[in-house]
Protein backbone atom coordinates (compact mmCIF):
# COMPACT_ATOMS: atom_id res chain seq x y z
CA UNK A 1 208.79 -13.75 1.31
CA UNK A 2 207.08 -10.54 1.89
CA UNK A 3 209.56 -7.35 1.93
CA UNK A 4 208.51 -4.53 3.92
CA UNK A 5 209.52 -1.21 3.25
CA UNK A 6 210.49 1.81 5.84
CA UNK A 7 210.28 4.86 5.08
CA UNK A 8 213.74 6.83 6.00
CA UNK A 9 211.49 9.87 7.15
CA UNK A 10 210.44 7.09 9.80
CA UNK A 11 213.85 6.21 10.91
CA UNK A 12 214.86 9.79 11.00
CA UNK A 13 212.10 10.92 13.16
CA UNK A 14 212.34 7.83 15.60
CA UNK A 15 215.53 8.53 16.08
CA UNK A 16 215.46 12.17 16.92
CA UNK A 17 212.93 11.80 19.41
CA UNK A 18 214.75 8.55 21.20
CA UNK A 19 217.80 11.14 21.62
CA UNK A 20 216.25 13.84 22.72
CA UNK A 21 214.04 12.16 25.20
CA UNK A 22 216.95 9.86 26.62
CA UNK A 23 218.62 13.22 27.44
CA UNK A 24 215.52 14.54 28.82
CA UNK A 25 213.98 11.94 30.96
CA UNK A 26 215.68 9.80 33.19
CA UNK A 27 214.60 5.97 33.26
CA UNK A 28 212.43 4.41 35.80
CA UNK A 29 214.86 1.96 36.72
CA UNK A 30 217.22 4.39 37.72
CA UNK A 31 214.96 6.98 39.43
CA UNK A 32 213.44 4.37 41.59
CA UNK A 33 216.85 3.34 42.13
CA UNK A 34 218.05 6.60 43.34
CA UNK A 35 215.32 7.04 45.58
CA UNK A 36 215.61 3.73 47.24
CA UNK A 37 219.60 4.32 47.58
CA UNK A 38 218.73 7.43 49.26
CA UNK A 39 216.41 6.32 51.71
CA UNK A 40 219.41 3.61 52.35
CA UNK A 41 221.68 6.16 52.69
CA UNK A 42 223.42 6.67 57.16
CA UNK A 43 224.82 10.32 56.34
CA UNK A 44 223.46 13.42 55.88
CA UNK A 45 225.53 14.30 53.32
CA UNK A 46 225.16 11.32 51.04
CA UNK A 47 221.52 11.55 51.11
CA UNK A 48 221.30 15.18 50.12
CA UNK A 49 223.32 14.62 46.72
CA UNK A 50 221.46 11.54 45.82
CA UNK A 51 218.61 14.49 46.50
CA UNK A 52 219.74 16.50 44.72
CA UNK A 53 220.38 14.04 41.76
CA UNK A 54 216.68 13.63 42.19
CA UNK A 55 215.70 16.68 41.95
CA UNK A 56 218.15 17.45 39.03
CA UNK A 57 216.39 15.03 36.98
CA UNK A 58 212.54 16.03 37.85
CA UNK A 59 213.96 19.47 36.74
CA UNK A 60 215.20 17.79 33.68
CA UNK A 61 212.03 16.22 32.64
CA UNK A 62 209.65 19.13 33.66
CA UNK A 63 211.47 22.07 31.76
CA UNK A 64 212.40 19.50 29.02
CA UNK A 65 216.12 20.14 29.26
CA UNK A 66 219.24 17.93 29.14
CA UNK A 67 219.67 16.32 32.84
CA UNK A 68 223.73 16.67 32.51
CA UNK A 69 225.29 19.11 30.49
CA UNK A 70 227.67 15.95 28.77
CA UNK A 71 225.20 14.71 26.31
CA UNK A 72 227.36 11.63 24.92
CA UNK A 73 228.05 10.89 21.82
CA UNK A 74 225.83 8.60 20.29
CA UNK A 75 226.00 5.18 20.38
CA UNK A 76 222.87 2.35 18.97
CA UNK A 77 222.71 -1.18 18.81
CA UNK A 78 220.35 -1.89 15.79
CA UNK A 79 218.76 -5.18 15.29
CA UNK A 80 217.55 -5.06 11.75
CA UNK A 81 215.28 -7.39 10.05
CA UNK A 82 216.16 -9.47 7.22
CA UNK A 83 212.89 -8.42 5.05
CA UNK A 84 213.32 -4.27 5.68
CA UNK A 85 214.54 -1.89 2.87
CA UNK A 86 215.03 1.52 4.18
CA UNK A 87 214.03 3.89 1.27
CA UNK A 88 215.07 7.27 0.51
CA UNK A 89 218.48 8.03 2.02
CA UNK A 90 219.21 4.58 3.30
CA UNK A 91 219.16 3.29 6.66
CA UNK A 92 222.78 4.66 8.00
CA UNK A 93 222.45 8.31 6.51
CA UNK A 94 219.09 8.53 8.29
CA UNK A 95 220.00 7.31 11.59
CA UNK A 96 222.92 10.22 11.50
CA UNK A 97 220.50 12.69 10.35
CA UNK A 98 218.13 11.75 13.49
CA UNK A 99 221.17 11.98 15.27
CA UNK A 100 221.90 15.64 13.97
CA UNK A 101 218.37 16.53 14.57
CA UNK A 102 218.52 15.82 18.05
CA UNK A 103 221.19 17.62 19.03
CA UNK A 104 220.57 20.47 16.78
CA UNK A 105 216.70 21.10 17.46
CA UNK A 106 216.82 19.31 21.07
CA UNK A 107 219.66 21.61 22.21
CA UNK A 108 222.11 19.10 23.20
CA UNK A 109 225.90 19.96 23.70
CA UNK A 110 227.47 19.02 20.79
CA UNK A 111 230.61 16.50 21.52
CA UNK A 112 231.93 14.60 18.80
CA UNK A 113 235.18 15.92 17.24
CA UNK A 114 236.61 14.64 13.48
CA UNK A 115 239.79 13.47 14.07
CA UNK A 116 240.64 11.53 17.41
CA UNK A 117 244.08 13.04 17.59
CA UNK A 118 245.35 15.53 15.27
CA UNK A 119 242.91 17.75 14.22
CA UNK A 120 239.86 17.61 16.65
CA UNK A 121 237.75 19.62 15.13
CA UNK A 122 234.15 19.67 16.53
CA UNK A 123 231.47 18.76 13.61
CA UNK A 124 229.47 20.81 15.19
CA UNK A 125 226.07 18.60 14.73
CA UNK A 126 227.40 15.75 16.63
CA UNK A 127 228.20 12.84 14.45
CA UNK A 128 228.84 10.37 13.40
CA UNK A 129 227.16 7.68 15.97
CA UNK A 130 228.32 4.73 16.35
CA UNK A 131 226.22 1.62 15.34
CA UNK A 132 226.15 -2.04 15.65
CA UNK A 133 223.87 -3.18 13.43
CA UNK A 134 223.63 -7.28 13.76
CA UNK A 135 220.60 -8.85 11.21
CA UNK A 136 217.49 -10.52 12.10
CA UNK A 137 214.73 -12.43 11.23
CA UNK A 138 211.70 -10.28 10.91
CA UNK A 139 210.49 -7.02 8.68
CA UNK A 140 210.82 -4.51 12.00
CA UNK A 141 213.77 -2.60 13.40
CA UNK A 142 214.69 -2.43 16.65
CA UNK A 143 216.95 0.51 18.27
CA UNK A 144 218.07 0.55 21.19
CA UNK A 145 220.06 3.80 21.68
CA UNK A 146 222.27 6.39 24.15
CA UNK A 147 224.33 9.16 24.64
CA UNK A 148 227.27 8.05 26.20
CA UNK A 149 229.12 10.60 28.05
CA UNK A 150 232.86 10.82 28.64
CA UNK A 151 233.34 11.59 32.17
CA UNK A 152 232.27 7.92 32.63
CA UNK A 153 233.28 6.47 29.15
CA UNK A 154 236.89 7.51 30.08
CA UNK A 155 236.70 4.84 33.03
CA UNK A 156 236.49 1.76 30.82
CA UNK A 157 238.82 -1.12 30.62
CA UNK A 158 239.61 -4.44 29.43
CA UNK A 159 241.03 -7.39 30.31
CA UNK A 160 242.42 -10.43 28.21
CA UNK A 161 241.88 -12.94 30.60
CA UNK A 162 243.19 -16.67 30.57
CA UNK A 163 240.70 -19.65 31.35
CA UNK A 164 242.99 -20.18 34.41
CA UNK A 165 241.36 -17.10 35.91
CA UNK A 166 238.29 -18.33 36.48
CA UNK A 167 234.92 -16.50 38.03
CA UNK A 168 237.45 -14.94 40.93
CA UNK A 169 239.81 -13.28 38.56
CA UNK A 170 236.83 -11.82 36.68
CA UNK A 171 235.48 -10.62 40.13
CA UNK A 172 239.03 -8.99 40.90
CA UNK A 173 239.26 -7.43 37.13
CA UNK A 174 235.38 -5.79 37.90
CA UNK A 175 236.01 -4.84 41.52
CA UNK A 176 240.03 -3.67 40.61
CA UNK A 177 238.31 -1.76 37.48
CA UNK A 178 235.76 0.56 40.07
CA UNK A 179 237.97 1.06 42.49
CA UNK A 180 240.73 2.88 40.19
CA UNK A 181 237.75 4.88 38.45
CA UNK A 182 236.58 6.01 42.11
CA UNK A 183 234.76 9.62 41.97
CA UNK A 184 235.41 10.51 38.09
CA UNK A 185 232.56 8.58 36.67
CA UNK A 186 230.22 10.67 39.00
CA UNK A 187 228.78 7.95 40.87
CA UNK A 188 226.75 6.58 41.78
CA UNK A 189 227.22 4.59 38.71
CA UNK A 190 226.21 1.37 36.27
CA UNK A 191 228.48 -1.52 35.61
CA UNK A 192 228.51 -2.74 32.26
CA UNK A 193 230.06 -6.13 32.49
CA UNK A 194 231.18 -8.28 28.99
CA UNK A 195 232.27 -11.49 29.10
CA UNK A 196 233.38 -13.63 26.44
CA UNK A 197 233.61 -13.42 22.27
CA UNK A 198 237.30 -11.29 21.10
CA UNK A 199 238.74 -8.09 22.29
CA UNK A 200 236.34 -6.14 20.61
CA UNK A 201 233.33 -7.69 21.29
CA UNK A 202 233.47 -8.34 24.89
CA UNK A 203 233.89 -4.28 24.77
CA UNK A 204 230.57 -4.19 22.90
CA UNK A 205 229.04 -6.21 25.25
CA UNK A 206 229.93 -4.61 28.27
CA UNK A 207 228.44 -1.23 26.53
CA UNK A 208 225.35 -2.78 25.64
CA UNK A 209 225.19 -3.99 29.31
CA UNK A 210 224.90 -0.11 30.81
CA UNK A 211 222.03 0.41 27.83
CA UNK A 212 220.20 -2.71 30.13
CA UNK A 213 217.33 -1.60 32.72
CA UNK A 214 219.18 -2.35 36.12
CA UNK A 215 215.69 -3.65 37.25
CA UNK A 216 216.55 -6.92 35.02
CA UNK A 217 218.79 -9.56 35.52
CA UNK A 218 221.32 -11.97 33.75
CA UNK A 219 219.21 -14.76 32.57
CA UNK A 220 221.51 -17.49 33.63
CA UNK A 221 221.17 -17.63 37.16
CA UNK A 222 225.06 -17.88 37.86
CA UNK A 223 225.58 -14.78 36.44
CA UNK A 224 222.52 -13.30 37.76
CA UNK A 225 223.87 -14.11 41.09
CA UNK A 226 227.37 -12.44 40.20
CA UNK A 227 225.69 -9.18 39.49
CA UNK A 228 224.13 -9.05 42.83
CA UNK A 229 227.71 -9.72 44.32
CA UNK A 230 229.67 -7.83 42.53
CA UNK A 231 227.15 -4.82 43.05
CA UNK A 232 226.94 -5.37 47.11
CA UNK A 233 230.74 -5.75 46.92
CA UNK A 234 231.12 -2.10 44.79
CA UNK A 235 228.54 -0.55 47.41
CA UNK A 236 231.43 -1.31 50.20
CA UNK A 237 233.64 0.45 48.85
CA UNK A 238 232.55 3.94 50.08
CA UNK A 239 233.54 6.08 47.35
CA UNK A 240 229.51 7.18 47.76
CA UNK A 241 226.98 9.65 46.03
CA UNK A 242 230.01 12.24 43.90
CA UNK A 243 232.67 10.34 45.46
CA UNK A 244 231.63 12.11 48.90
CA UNK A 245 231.14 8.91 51.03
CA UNK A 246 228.16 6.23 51.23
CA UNK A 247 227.00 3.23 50.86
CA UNK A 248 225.85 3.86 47.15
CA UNK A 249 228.81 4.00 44.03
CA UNK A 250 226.65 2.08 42.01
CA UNK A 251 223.13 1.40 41.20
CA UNK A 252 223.36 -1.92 39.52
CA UNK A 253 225.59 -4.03 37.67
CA UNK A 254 224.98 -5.87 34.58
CA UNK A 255 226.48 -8.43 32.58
CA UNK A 256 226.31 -9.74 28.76
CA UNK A 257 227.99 -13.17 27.31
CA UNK A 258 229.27 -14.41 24.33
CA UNK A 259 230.68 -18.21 23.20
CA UNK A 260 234.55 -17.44 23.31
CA UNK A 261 237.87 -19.27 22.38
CA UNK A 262 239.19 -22.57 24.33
CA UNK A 263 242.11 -20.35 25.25
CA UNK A 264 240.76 -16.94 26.62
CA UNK A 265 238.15 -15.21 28.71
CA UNK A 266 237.90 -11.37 27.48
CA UNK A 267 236.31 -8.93 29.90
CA UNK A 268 235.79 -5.67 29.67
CA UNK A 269 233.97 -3.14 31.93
CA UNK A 270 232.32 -0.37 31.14
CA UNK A 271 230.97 2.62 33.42
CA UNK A 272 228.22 4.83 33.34
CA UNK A 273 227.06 7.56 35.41
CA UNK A 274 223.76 8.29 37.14
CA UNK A 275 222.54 9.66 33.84
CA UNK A 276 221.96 6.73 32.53
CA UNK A 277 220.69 8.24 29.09
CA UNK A 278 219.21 5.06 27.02
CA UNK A 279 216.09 3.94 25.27
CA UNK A 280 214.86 1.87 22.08
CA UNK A 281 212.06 1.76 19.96
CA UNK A 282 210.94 -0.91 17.03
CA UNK A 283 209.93 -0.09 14.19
């Protein structure tokens, strides 16, 4: 078995650049997204914020500056290959230091405090990240990586759900879930829907589920189909472009599984804004 070695210059570099570039450019997905749900758009007004959302983000990208002024605290989901060794620093330390790059050379507001209650003091760099690192087969890494701001963030919530429930009580859990976040998350917004494993994990799904392009689908049709109904269920709402009235809280929803226990059916739901600030890179 051949081991291949990376370099943590490598990882500290590729992760620098996904940061600052996730806070720079907005995805296609979502773009084309926005335009679409603008062009779908009855009232004035909704159509001129999802404009000016637009042109926000084209401002963004052209001046190569954040495109929201929360640039999340950083969150990756690492698959890492069972033949890597990550010299130098190691593999952790150098995704932090990409991390602290980013935000330091990129100039991206700084967020993440030491202490969740007592002291909150800033660290002024903006770690740690989190990271869920799960191991692979292969000699590549694969990042796939966001700044999750808190405006949105502060909207999740889980549910311990009993078998009993069934597909309609996850439906109400979702659709009960948006409705009590209405115009905080600064809609129009992504669902992140997870389904399934423990407490914890069905939370880790449903975040991974935002970092998914909303141009995809569930690849089990039966959820695939759930995403489209849940998402033309949230878009009746009419909590609308900033909460102002529409047809468009959300741009997609999305949904990750797991195997779970005979006795429970976790779900959690987790809510992003417009700036949907992901992307990954292998190395």
């Amino acid at each position: 078995m051949n081991i291949r070695e990376i370099s943590s210059d490598e990882i500290i570099c590729a992760v620098k650049k996904l940061f600052i570039d996730c806070n720079y450019y907005i995805g296609d997905d979502i773009m084309n997204a926005l335009v679409k749900a603008r062009d779908n758009e009855d009232t004035q007004l909704a159509r001129d914020v999802l404009t000016q959302i637009i042109d926000n983000d084209h401002i963004a990208a052209q001046e190569q500056i954040p495109m929201c002024q929360d640039t999340g605290m950083a969150v990756l989901f690492v698959e890492y290959g069972d033949r890597v060794v990550v010299d130098g620093c190691g593999f952790n330390a150098a995704v932090e230091e990409g991390v602290r790059r980013a935000y330091t050379d990129g100039y991206l507001r700084k967020s993440v405090v030491s202490d969740p209650v007592f002291d909150r003091v800033n660290t002024k760099d903006n770690t740690p990240p989190v990271i869920h690192t799960t191991i692979v087969p292969g000699d590549k890494i694969h990042i796939v990586a966001g700044g999750k701001g808190f405006g949105s963030e502060n909207m999740s919530a889980i549910k311990m759900l009993t078998p009993s429930a069934g597909v309609e009580g996850v439906k109400k859990f979702v659709l009960d879930s948006v409705a009590y976040a209405g115009p905080n998350p600064c809609p129009p917004i992504v669902v992140g829907v997870g389904i399934g494993g423990t407490f914890e994990k069905a939370a880790q799904l449903a975040k991974k589920a935002t970092f998914r392009s909303i141009a995809s689908s569930h690849p089990d049709g039966r959820y695939a189909a759930l995403e489209r109904e849940l998402l033309e269920q949230i878009n009746t709402m009419g909590t609308g472009p900033a909460g102002l009235g529409g047809k468009t809280t959300a741009l997609g929803v999305n949904i990750e599984t797991y195997p779970t226990h005979i006795a429970g059916m976790p779900v959690a739901v987790n809510i992003c804004c417009h700036a949907c600030r992901h992307g990954e890179v292998t190395i």
